[in-house]
N, C-alpha and C. Protein backbone atom coordinates (compact mmCIF):
# COMPACT_ATOMS: atom_id res chain seq x y z
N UNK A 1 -11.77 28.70 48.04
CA UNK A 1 -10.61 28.20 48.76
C UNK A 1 -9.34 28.80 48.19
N UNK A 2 -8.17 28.06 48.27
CA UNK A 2 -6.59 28.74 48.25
C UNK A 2 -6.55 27.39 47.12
N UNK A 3 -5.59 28.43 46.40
CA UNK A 3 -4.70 26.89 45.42
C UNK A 3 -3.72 26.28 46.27
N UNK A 4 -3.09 27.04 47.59
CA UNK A 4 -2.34 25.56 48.57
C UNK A 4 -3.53 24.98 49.52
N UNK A 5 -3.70 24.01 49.23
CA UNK A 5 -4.86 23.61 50.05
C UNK A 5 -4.14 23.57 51.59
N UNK A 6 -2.83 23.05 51.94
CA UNK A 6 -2.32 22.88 52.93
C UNK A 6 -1.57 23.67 54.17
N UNK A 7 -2.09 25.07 53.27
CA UNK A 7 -1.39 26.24 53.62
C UNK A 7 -2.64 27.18 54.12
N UNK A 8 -4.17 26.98 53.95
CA UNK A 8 -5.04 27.19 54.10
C UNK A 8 -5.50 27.27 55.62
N UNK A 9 -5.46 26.02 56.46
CA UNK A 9 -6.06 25.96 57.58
C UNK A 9 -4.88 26.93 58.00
N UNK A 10 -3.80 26.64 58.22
CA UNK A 10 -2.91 27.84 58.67
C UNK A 10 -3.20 29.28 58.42
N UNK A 11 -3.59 29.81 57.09
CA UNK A 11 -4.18 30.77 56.86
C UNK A 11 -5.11 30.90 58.11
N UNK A 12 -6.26 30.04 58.20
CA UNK A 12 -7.78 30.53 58.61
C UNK A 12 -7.48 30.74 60.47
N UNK A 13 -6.60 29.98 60.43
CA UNK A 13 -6.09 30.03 62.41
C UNK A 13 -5.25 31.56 61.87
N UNK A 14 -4.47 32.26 61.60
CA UNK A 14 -3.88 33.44 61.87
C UNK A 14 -4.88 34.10 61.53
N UNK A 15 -5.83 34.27 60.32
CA UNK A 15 -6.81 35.58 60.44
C UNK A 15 -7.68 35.42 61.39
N UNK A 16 -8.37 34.25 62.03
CA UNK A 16 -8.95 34.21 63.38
C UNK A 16 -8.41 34.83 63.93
N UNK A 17 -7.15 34.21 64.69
CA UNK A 17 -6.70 34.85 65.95
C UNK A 17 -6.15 36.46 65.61
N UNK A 18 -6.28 37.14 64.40
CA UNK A 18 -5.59 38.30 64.48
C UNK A 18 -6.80 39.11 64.48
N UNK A 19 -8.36 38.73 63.73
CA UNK A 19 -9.15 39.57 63.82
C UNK A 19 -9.77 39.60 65.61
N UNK A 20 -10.02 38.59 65.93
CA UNK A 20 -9.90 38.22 67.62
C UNK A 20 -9.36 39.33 68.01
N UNK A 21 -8.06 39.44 68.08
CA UNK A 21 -6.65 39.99 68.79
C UNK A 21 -7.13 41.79 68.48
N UNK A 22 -7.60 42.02 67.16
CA UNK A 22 -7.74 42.73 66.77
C UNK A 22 -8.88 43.87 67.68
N UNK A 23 -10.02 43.11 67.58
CA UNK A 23 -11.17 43.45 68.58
C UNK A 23 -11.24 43.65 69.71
N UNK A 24 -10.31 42.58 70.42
CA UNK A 24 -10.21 42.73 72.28
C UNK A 24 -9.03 43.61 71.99
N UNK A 25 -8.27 44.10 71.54
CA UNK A 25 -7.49 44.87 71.66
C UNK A 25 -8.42 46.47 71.71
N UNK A 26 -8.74 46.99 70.98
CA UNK A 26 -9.03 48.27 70.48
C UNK A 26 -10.61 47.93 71.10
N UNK A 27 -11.12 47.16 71.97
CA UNK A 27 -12.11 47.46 72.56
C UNK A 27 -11.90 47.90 74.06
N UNK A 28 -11.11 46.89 74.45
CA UNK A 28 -10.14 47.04 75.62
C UNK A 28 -9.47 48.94 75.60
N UNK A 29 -8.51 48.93 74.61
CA UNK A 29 -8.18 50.29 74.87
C UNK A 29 -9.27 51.42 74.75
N UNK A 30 -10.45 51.38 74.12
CA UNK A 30 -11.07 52.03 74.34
C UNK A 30 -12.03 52.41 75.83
N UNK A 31 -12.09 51.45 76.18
CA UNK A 31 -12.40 51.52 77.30
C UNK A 31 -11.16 51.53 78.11
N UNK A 32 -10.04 51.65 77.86
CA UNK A 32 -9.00 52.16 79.20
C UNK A 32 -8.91 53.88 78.63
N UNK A 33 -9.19 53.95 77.82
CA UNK A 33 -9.18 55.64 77.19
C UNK A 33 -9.81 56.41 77.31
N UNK A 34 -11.61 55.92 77.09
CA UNK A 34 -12.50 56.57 77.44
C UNK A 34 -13.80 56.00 78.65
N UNK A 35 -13.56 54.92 78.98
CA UNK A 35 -13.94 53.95 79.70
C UNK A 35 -14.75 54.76 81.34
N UNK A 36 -13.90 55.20 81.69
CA UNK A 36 -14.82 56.26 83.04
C UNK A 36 -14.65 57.64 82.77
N UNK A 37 -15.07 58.15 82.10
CA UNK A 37 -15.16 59.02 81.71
C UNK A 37 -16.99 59.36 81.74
N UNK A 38 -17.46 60.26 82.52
CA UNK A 38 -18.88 60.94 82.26
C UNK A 38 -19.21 60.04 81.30
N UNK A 39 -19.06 61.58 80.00
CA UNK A 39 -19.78 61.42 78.77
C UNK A 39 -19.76 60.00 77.93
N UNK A 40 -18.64 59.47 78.33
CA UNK A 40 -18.41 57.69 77.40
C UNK A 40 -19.50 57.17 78.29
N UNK A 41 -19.90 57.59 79.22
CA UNK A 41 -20.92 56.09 79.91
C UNK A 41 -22.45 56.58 79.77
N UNK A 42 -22.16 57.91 79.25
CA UNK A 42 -24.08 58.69 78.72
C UNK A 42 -23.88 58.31 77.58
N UNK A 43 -22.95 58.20 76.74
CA UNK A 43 -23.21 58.28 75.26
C UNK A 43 -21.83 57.41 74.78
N UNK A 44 -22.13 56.26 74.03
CA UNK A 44 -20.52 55.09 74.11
C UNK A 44 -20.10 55.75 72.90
N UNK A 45 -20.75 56.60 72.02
CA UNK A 45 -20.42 56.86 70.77
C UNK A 45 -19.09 57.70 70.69
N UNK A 46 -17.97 56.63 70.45
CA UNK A 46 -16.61 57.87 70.14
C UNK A 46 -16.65 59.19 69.48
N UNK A 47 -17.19 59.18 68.44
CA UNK A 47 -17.83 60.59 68.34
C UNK A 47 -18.44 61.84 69.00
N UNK A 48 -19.25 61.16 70.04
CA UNK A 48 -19.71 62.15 71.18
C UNK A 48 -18.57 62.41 72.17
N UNK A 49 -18.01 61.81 72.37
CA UNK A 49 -16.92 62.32 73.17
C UNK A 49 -15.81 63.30 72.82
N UNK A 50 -15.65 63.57 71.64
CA UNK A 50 -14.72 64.52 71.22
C UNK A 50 -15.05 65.90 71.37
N UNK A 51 -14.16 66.41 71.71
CA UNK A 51 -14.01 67.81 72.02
C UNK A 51 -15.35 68.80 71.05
N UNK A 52 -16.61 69.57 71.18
CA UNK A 52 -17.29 70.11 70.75
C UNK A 52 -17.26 70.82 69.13
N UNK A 53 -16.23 72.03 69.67
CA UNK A 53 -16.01 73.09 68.68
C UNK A 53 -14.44 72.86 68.45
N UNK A 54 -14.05 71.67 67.88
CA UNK A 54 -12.83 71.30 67.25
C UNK A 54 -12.30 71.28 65.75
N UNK A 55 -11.54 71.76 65.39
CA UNK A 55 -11.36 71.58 63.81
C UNK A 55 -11.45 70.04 63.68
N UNK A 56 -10.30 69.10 64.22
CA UNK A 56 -10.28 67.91 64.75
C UNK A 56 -11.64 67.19 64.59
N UNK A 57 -12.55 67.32 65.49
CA UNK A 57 -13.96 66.87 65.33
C UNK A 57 -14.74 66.59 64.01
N UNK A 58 -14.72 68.35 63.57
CA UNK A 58 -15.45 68.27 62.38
C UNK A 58 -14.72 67.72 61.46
N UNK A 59 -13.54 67.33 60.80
CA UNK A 59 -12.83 66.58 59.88
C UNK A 59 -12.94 64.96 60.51
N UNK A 60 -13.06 64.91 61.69
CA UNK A 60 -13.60 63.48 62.03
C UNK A 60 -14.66 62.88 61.24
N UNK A 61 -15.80 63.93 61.72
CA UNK A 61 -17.21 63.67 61.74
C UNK A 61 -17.44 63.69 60.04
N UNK A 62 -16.82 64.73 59.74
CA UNK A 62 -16.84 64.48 57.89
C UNK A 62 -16.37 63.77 57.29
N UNK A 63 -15.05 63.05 57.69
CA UNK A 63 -15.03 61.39 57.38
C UNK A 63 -15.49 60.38 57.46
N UNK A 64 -16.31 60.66 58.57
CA UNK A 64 -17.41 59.18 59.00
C UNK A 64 -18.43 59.39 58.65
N UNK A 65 -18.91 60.49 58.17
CA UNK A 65 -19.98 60.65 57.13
C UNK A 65 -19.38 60.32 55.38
N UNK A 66 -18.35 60.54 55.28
CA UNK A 66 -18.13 60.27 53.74
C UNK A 66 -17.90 58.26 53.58
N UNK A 67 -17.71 58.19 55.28
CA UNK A 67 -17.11 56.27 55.38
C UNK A 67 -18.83 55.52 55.17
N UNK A 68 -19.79 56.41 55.76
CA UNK A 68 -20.90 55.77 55.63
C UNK A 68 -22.10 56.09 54.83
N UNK A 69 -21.17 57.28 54.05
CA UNK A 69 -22.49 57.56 52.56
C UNK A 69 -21.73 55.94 51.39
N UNK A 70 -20.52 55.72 51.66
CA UNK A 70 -19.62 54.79 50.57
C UNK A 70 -19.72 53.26 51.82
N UNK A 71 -20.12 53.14 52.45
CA UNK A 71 -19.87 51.45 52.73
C UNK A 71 -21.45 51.09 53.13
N UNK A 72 -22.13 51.76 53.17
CA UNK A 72 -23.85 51.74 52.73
C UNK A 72 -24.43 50.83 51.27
N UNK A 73 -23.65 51.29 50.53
CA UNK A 73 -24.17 50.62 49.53
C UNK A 73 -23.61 48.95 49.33
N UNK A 74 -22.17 48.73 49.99
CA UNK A 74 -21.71 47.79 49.73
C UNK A 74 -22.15 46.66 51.07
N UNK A 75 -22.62 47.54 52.04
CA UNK A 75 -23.47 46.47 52.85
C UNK A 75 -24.82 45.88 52.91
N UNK A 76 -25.73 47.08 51.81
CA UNK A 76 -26.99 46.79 51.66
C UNK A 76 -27.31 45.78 50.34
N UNK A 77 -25.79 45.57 50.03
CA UNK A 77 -25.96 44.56 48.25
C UNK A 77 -26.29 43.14 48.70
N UNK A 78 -25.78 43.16 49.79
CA UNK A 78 -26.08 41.34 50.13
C UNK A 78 -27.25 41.32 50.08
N UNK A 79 -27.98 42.27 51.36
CA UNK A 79 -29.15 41.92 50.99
C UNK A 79 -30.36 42.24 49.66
N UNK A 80 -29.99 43.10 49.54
CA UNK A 80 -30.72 43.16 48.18
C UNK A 80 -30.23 41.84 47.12
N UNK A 81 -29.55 41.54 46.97
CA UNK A 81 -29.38 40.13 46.33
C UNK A 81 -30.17 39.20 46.30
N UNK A 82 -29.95 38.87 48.10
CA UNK A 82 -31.09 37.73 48.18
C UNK A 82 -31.95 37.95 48.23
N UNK A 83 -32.84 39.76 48.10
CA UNK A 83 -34.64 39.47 48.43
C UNK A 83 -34.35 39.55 46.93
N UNK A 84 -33.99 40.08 45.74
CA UNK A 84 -34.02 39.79 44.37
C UNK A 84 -34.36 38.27 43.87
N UNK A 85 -32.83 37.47 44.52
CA UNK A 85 -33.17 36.43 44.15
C UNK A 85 -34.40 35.62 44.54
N UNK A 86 -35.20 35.73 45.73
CA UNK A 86 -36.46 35.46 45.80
C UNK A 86 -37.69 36.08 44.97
N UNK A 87 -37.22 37.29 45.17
CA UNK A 87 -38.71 38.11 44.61
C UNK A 87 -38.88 37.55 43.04
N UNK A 88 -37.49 37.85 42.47
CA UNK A 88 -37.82 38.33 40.83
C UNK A 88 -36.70 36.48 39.89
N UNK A 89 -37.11 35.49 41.00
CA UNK A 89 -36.07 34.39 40.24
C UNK A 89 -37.24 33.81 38.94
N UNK A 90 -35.84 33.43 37.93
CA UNK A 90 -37.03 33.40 36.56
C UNK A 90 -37.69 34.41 35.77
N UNK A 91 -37.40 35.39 36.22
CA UNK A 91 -38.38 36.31 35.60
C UNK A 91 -37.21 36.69 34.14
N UNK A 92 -37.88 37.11 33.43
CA UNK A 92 -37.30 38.09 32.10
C UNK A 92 -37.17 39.00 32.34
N UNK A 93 -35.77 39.57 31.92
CA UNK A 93 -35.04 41.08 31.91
C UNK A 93 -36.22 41.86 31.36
N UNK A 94 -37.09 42.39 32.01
CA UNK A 94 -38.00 43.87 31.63
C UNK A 94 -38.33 44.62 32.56
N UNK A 95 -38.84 45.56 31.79
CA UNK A 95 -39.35 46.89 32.64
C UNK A 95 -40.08 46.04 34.66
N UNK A 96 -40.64 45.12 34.17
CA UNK A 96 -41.52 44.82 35.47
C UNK A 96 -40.59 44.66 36.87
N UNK A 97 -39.78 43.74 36.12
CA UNK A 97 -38.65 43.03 36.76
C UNK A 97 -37.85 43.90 37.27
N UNK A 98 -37.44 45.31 36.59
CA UNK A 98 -36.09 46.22 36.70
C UNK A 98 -37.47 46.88 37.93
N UNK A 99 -38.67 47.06 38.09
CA UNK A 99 -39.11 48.06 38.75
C UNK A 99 -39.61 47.34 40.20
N UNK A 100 -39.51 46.09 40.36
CA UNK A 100 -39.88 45.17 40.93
C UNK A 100 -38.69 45.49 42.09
N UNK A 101 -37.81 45.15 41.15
CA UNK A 101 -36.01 44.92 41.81
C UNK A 101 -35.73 46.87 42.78
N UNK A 102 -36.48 47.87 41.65
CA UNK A 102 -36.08 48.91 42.45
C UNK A 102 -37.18 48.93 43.71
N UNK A 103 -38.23 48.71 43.61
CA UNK A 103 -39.31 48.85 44.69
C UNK A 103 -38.33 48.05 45.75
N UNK A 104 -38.28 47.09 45.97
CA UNK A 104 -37.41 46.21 47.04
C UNK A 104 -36.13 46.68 47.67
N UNK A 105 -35.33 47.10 46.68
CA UNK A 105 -34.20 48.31 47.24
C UNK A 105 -34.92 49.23 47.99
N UNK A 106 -35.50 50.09 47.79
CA UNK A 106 -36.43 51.20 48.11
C UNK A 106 -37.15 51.01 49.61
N UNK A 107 -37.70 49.59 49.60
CA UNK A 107 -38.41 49.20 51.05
C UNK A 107 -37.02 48.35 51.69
N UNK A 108 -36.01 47.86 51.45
CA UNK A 108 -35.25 47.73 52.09
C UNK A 108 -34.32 49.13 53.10
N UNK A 109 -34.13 50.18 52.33
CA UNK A 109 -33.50 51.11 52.57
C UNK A 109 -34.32 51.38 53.58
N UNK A 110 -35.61 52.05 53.14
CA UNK A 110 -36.86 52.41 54.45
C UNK A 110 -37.01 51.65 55.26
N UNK A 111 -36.93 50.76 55.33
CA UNK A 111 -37.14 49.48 56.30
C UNK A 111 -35.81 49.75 57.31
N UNK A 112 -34.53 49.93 56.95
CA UNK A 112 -33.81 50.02 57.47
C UNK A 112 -33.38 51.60 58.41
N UNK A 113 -33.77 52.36 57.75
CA UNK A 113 -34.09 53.85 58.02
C UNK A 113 -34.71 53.68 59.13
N UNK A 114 -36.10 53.11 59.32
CA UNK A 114 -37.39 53.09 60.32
C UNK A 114 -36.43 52.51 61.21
N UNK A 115 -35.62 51.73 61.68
CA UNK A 115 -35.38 50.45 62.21
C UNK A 115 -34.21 51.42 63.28
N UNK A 116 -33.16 52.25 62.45
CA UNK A 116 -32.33 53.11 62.42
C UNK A 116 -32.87 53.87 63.39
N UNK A 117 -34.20 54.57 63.32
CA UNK A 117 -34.72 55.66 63.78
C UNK A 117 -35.53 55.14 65.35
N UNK A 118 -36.10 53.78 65.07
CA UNK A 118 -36.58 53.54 66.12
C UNK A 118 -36.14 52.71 67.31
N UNK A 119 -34.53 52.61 67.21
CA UNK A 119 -33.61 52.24 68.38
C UNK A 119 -32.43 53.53 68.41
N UNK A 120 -32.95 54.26 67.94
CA UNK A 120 -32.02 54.99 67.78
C UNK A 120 -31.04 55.35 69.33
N UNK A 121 -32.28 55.81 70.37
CA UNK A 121 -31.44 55.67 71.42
C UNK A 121 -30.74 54.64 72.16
N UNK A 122 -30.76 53.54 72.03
CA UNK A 122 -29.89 52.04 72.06
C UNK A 122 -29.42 51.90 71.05
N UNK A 123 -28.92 52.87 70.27
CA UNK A 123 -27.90 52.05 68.43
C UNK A 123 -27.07 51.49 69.07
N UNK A 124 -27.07 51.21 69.93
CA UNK A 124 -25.14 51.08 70.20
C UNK A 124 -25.37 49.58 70.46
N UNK A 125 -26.77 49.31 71.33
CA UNK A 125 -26.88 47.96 71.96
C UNK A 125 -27.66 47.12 70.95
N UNK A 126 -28.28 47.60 70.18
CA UNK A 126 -28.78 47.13 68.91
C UNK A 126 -28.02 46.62 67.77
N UNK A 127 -26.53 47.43 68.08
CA UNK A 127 -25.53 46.55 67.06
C UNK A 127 -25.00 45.94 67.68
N UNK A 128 -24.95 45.92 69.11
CA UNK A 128 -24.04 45.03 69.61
C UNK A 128 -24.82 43.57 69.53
N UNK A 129 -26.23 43.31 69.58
CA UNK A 129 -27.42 42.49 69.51
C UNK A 129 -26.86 41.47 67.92
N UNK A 130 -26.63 42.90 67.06
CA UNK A 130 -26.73 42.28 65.45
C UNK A 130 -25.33 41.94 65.15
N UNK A 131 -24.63 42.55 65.43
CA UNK A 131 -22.77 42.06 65.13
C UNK A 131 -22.70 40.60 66.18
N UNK A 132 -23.29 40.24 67.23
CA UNK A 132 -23.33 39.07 68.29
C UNK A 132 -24.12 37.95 66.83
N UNK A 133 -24.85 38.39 66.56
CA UNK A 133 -25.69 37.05 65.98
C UNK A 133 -25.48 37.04 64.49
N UNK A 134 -23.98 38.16 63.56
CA UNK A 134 -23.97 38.42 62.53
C UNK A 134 -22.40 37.52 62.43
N UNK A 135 -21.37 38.64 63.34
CA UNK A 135 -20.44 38.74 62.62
C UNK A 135 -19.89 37.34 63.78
N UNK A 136 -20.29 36.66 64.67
CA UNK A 136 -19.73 35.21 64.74
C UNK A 136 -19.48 34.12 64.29
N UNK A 137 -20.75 34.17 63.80
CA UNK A 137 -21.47 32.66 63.01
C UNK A 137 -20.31 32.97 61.04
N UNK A 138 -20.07 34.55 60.95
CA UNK A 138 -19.37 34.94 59.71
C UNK A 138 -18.20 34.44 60.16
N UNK A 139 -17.44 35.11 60.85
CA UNK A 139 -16.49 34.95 61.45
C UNK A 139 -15.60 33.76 62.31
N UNK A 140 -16.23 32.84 62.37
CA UNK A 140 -15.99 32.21 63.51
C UNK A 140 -16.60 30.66 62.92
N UNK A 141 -17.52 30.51 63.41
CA UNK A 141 -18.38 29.05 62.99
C UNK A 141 -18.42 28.84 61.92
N UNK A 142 -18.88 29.45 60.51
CA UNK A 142 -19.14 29.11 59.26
C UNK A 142 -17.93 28.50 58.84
N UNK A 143 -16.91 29.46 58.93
CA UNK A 143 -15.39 28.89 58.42
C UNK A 143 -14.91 27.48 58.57
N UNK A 144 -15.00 27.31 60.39
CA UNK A 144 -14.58 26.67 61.03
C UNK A 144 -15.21 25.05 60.66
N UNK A 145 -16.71 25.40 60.77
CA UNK A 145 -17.70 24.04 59.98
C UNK A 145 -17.18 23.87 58.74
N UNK A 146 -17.20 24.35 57.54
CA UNK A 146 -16.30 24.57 56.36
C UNK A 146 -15.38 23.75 55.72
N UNK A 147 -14.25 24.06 57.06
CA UNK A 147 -13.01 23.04 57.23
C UNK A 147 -13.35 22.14 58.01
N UNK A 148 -14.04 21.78 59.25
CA UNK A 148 -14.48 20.46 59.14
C UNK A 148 -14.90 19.11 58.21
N UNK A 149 -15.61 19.86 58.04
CA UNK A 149 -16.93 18.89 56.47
C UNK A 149 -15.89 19.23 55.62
N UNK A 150 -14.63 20.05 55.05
CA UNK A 150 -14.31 19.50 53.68
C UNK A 150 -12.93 19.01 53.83
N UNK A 151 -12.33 19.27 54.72
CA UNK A 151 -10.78 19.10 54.77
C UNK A 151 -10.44 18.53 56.01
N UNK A 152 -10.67 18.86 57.04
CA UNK A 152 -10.55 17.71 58.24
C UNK A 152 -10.73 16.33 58.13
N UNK A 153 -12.34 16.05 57.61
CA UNK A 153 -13.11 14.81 57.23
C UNK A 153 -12.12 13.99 56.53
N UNK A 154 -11.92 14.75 55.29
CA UNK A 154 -11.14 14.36 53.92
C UNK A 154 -9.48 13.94 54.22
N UNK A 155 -9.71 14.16 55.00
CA UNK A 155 -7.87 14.17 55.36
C UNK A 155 -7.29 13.13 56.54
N UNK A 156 -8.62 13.00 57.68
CA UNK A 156 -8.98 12.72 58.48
C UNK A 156 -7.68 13.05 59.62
N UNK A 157 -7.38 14.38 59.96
CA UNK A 157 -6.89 14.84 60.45
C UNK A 157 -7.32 15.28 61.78
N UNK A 158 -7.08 14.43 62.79
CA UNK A 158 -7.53 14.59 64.28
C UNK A 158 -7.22 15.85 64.92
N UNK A 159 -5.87 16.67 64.26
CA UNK A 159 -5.68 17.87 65.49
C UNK A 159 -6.33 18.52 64.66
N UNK A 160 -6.54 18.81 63.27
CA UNK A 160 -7.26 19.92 62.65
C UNK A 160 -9.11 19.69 63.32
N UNK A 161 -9.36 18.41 63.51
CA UNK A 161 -10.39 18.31 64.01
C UNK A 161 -11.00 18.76 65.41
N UNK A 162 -9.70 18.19 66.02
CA UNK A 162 -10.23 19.25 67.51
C UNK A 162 -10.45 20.92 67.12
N UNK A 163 -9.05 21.59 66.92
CA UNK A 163 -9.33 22.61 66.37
C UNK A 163 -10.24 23.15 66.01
N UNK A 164 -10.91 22.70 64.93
CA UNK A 164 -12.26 23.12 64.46
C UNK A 164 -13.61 22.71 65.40
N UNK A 165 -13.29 22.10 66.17
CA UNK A 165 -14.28 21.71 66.82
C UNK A 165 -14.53 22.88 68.30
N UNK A 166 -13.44 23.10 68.95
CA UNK A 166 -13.34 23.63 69.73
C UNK A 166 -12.92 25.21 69.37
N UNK A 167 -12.88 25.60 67.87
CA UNK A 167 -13.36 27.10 67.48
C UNK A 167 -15.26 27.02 67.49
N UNK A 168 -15.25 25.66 66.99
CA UNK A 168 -17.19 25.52 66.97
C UNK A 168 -17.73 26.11 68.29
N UNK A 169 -17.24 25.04 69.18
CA UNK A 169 -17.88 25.09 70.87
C UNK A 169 -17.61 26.69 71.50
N UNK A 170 -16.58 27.27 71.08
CA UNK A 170 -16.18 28.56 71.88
C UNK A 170 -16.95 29.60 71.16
N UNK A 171 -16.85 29.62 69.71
CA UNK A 171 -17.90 30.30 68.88
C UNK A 171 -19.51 30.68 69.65
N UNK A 172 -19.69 29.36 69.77
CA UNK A 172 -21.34 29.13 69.66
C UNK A 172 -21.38 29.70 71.54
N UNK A 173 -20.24 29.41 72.13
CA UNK A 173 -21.02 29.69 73.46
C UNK A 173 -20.57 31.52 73.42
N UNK A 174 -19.70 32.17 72.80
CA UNK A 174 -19.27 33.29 72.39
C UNK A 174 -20.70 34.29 71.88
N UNK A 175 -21.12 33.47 71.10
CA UNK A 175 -22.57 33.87 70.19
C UNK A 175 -23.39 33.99 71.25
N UNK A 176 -24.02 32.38 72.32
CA UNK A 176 -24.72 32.65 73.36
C UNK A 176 -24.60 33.67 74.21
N UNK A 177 -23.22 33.65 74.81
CA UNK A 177 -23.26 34.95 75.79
C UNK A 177 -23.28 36.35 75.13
N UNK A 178 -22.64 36.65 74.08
CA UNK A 178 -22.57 37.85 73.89
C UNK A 178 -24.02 38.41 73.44
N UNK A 179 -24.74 37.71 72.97
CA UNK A 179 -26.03 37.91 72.47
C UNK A 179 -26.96 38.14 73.58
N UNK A 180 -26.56 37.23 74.50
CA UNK A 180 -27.48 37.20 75.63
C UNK A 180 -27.04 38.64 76.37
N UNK A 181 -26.10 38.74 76.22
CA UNK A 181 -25.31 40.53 77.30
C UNK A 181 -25.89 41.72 76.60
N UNK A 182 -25.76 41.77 75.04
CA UNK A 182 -25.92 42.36 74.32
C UNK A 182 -28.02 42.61 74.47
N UNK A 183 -28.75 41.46 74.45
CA UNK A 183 -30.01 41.68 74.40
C UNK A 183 -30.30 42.17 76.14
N UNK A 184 -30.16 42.12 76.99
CA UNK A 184 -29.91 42.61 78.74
C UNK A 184 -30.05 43.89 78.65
N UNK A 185 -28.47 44.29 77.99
CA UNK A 185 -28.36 45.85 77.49
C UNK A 185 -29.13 46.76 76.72
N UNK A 186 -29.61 45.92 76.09
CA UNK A 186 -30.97 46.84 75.11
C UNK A 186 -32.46 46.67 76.05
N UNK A 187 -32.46 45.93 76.58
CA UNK A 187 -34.24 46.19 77.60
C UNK A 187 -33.55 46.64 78.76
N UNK A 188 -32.39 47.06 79.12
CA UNK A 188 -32.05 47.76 80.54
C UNK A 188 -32.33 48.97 80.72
């Protein structure tokens, strides 16, 4: 939490509504930018759409390869965490344990590789599937429940309660539909 406790829910309503604002914005313009365009509706990947044999391109494309050799590791730590903390809880710092912990990295990565490789032609609808049932419930509901159960309750603050209640309800039906559009799009 915040050391102003009271300055908090205010916090959590502006980074909502700005990461919100944030998304329908720059999804929206992307699709007024590249939106009917041929190639955006064969291939949604902003990348594919850029000009071929561009200096432009390739300094693109070599940044988003250097963005995803470096935010790879910091997205695959969560999970490696928690199959650690299942696999190897209790155990003593040794050799078994340290080789235990790398085998699991190792089939996580491959696991994810295979997974990578075998939607490959739907990546696009496959994240839209996993960001629908990932980054809401992160984003959106967890918070929102959070401040219900600890500071609404506690305070017994009726408008913070609607509030949170009705980020809950819009969340969860947000999660339903988009998940549901998102899974359509991948068996279409």
């Amino acid at each position: 939490m915040t050391a102003d406790k009271d300055a908090y829910y205010k916090l959590l309503c502006i980074t909502v509504t700005l990461i919100a604002f944030l998304y329908i914005f720059l999804g929206e313009f992307t699709c007024i930018a590249w939106g009917d365009t041929e190639s955006f509706q064969m291939d949604p990947l902003i990348t594919s759409s850029l000009p071929e044999k561009s200096v432009v391109t390739y300094i693109v494309k070599i940044l988003f390869s250097f963005n995803l050799f470096f935010s790879y590791p910091l997205v695959i730590h969560p999970a490696n965490l928690v199959v650690e903390s299942w696999l190897t809880d209790g155990w003593p710092k040794t050799r078994k344990r340290q080789m235990c912990k790398n085998l699991s990295r190792t089939i996580i990565v491959a696991i994810s590789c295979v997974v990578a490789l075998a939607v490959y032609d739907k990546l696009d609808q496959f994240l839209s599937i996993t960001g629908a049932l990932t980054c809401i419930p992160v984003a959106f509901l967890i918070p929102a429940a959070l401040h219900l159960e600890i500071i609404a309750k506690a305070d017994n603050d009726k408008t913070a309660k609607i509030i949170d209640w009705s980020i809950l309800i819009g969340g969860t039906i947000a999660l339903i539909y988009c998940t549901y559009s998102a899974t359509l799009a991948f068996f279409d």
